[in-house]
PDB file of N, CA and C in Angstrom:
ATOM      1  N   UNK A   1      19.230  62.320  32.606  1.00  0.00           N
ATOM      2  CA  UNK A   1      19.398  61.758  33.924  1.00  0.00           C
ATOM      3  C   UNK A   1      19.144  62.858  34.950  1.00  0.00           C
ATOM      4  N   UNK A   2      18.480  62.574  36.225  1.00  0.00           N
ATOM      5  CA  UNK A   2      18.339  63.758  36.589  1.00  0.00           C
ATOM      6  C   UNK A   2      18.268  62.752  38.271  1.00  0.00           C
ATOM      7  N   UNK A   3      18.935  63.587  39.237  1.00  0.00           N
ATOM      8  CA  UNK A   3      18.784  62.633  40.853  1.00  0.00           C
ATOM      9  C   UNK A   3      17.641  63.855  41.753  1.00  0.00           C
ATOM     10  N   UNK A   4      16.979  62.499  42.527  1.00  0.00           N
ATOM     11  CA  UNK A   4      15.633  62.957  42.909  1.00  0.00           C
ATOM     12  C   UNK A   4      14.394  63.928  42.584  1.00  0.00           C
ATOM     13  N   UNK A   5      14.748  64.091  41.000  1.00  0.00           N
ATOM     14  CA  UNK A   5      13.324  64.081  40.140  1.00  0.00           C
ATOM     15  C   UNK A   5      12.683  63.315  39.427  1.00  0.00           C
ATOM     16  N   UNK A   6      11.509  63.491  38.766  1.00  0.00           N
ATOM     17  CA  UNK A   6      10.875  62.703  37.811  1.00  0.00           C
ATOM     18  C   UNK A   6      11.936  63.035  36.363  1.00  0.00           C
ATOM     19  N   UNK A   7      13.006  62.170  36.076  1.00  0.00           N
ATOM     20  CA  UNK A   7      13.946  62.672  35.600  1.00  0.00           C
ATOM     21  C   UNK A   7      12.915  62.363  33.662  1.00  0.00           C
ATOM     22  N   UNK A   8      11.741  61.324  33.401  1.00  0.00           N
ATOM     23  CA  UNK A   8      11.041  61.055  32.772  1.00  0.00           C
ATOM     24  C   UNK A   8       9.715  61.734  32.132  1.00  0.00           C
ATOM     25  N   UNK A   9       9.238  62.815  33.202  1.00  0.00           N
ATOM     26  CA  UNK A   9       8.749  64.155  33.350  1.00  0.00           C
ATOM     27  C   UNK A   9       9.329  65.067  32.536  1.00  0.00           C
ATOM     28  N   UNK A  10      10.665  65.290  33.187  1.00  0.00           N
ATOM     29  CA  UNK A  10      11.094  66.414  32.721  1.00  0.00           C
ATOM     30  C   UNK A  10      11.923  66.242  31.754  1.00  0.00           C
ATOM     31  N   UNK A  11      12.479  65.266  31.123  1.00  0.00           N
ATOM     32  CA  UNK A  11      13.024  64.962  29.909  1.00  0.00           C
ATOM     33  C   UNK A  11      11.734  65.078  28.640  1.00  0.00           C
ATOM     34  N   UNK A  12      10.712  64.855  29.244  1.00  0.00           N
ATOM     35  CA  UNK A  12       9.589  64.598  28.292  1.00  0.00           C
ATOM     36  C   UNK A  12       9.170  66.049  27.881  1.00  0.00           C
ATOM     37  N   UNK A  13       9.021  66.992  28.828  1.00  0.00           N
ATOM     38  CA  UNK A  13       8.710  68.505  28.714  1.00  0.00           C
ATOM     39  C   UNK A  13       9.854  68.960  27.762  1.00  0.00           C
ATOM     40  N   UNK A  14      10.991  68.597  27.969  1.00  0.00           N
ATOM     41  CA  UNK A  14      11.736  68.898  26.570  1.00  0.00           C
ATOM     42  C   UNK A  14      11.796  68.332  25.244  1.00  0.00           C
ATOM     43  N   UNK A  15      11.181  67.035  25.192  1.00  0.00           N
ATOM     44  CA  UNK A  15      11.374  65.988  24.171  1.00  0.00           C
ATOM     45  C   UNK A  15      12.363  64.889  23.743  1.00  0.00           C
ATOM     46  N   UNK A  16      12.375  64.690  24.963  1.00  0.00           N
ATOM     47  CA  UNK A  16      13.240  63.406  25.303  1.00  0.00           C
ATOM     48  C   UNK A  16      12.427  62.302  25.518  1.00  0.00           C
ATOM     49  N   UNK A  17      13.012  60.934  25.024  1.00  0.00           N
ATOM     50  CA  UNK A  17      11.969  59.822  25.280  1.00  0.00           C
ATOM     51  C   UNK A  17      12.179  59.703  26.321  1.00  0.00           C
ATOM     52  N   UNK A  18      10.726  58.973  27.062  1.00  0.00           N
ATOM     53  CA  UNK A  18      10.843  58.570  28.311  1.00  0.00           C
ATOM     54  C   UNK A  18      11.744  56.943  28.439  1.00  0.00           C
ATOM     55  N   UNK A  19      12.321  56.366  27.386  1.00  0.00           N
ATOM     56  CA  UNK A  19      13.360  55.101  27.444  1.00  0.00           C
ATOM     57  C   UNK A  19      14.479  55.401  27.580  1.00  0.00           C
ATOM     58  N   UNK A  20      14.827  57.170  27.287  1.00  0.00           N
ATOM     59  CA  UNK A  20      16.644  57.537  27.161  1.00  0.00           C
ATOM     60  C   UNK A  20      16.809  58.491  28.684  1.00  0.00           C
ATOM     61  N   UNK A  21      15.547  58.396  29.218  1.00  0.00           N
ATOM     62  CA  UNK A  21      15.837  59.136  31.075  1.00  0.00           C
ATOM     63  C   UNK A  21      15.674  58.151  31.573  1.00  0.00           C
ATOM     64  N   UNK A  22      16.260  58.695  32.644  1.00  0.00           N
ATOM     65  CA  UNK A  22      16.809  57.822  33.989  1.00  0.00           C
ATOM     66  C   UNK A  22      16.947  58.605  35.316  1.00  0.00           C
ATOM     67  N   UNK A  23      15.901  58.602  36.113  1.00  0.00           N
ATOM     68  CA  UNK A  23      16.212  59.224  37.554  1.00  0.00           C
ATOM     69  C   UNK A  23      16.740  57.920  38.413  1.00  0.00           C
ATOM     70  N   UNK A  24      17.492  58.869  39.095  1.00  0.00           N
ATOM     71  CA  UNK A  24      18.139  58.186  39.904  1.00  0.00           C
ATOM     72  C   UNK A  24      18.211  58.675  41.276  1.00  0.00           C
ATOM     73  N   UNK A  25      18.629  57.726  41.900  1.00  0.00           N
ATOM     74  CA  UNK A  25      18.367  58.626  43.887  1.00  0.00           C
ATOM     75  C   UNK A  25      19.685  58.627  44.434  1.00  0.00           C
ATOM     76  N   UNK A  26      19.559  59.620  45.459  1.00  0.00           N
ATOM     77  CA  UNK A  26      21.292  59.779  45.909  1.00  0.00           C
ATOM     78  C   UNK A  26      21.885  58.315  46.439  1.00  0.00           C
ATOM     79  N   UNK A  27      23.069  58.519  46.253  1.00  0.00           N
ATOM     80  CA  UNK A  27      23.494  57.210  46.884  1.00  0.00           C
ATOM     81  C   UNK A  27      23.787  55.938  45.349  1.00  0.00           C
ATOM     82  N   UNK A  28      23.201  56.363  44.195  1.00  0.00           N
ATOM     83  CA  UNK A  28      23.093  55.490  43.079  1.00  0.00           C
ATOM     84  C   UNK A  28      23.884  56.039  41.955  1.00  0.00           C
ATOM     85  N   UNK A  29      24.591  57.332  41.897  1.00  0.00           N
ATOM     86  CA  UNK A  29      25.084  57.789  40.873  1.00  0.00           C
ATOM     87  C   UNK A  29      25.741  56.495  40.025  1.00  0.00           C
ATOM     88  N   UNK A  30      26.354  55.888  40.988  1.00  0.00           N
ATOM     89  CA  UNK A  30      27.770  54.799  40.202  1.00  0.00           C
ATOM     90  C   UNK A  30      26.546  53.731  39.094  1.00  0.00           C
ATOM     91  N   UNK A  31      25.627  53.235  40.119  1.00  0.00           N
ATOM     92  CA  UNK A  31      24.524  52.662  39.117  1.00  0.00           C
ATOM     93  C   UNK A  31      23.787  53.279  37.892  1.00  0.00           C
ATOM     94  N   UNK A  32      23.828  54.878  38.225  1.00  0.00           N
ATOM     95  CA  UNK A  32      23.309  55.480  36.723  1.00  0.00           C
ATOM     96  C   UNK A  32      24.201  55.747  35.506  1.00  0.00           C
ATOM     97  N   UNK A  33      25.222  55.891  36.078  1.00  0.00           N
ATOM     98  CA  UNK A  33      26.505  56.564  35.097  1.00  0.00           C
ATOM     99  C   UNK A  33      26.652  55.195  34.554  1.00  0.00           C
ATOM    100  N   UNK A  34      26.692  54.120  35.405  1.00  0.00           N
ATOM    101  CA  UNK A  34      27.135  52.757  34.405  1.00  0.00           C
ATOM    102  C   UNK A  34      26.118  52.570  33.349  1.00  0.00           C
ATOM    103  N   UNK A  35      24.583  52.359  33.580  1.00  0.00           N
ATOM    104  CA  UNK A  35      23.561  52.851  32.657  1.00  0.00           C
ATOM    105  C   UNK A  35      23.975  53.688  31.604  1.00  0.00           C
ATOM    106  N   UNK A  36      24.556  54.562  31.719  1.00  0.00           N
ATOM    107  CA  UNK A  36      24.530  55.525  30.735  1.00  0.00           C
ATOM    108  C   UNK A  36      25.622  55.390  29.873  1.00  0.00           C
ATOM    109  N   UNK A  37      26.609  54.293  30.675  1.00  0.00           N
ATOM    110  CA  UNK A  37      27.904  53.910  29.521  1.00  0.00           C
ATOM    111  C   UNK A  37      27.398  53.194  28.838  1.00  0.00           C
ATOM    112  N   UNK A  38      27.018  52.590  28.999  1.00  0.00           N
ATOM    113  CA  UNK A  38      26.249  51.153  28.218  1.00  0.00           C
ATOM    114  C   UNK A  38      25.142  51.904  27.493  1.00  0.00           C
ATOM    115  N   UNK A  39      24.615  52.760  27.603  1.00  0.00           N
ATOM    116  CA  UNK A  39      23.369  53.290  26.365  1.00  0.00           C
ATOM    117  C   UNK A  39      24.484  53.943  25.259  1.00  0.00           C
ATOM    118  N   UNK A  40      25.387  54.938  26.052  1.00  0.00           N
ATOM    119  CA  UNK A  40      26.211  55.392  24.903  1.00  0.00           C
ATOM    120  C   UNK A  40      26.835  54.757  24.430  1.00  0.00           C
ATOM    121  N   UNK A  41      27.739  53.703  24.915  1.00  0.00           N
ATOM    122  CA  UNK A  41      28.496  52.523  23.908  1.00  0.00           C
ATOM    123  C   UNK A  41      27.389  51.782  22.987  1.00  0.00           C
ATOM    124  N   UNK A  42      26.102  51.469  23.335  1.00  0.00           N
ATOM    125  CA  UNK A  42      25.327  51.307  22.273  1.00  0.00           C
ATOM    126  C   UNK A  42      25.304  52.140  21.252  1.00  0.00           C
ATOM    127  N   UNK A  43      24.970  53.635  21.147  1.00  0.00           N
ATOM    128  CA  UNK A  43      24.645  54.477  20.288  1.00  0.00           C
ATOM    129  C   UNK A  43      26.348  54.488  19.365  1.00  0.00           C
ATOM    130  N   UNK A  44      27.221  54.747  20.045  1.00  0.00           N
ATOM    131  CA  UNK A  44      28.608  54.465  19.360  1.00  0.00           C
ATOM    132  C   UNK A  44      28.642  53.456  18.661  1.00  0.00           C
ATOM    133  N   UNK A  45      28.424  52.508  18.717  1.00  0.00           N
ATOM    134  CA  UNK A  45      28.296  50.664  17.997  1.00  0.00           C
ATOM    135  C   UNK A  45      27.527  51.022  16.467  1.00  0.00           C
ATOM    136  N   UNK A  46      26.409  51.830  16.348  1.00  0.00           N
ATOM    137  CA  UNK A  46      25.572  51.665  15.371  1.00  0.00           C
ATOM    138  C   UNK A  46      26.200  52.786  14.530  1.00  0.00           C
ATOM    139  N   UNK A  47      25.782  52.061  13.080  1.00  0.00           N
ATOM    140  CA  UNK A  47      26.382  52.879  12.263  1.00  0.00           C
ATOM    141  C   UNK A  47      26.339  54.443  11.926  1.00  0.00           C
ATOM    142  N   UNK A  48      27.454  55.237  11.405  1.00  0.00           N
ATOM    143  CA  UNK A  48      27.059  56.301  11.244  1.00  0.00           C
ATOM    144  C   UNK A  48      25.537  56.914  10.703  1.00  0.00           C
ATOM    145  N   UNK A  49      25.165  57.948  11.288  1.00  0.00           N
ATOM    146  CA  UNK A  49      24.077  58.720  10.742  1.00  0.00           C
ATOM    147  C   UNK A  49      23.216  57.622  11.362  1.00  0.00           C
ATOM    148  N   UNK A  50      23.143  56.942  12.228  1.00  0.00           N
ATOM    149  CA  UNK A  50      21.818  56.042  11.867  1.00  0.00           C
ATOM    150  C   UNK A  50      21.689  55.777  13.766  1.00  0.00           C
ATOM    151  N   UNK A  51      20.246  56.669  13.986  1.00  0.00           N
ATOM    152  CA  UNK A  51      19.899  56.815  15.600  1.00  0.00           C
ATOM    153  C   UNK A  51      19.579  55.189  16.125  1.00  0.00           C
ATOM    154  N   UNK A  52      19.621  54.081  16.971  1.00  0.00           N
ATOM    155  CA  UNK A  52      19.317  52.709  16.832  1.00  0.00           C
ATOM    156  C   UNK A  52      18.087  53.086  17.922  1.00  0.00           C
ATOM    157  N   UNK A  53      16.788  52.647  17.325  1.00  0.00           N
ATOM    158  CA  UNK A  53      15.587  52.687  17.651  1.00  0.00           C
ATOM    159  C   UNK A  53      15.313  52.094  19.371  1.00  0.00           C
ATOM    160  N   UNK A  54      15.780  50.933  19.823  1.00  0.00           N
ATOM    161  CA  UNK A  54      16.192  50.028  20.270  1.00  0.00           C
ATOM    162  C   UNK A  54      16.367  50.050  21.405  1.00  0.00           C
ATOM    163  N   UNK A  55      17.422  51.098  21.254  1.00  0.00           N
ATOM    164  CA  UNK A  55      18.292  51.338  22.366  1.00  0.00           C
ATOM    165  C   UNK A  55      17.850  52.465  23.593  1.00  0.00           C
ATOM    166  N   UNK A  56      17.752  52.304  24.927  1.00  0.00           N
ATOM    167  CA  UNK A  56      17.131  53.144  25.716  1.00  0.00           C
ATOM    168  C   UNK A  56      17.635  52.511  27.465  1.00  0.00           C
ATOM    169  N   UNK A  57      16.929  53.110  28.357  1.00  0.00           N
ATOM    170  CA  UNK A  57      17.382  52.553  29.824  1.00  0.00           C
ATOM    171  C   UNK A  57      16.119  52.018  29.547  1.00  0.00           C
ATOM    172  N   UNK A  58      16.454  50.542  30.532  1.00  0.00           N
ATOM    173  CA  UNK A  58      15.403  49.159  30.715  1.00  0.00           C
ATOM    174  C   UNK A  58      15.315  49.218  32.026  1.00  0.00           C
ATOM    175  N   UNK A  59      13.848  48.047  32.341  1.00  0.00           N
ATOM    176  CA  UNK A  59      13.867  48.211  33.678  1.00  0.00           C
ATOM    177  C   UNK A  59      14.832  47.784  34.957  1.00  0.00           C
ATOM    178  N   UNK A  60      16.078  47.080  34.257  1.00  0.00           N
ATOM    179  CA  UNK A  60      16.901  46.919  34.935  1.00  0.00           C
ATOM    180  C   UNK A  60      17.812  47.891  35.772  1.00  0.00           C
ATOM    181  N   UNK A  61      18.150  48.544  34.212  1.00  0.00           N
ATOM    182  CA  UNK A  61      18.970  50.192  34.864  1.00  0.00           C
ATOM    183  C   UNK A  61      17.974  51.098  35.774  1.00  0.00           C
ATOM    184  N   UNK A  62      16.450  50.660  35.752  1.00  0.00           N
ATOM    185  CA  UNK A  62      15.663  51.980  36.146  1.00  0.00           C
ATOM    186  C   UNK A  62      16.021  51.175  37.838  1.00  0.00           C
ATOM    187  N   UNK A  63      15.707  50.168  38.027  1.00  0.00           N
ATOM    188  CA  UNK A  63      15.776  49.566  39.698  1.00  0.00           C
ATOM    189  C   UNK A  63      17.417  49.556  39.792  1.00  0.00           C
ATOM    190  N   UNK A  64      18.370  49.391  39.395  1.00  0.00           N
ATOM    191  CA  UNK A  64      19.412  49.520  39.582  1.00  0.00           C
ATOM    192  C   UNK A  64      19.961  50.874  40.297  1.00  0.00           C
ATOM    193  N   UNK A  65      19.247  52.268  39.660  1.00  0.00           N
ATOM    194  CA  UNK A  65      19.260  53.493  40.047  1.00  0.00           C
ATOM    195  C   UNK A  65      18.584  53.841  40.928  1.00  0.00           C
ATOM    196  N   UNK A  66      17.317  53.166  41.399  1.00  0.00           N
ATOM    197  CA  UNK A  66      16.638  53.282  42.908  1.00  0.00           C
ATOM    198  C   UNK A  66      17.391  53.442  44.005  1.00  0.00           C
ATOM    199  N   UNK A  67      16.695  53.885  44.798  1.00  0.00           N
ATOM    200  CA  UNK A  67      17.404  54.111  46.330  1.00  0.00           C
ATOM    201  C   UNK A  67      17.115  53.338  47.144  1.00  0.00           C
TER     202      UNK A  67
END
């Protein structure tokens, strides 16, 4: 997650998928952090050892986090 960068950019330069970033703009934190409960309560849900393919920010959370 990253506020007022290409948070998808620069997750990618490290090797992060571009489905598990999320930029967000000031003023939206409360909209990203909720995003991000809901990706991690996903990843918590699935069974041990086992990454769920699936699971990522959608375009809902991405306009949700807009400014």
């Amino acid at each position: 997650m990253g506020a007022d960068q290409d948070a998808i950019e620069v997750g990618a330069s490290i090797g992060i998928r571009a489905d598990r970033s999320l930029t967000y703009g000031r003023g939206r934190a409360r909209a990203a952090y909720a995003a991000s409960s809901r990706l991690t309560s996903a990843f918590r849900a699935a069974p041990a050892g086992v990454t769920p393919d699936g699971v990522g920010f959608d375009q809902q959370d991405r306009t949700a986090a807009r400014d």
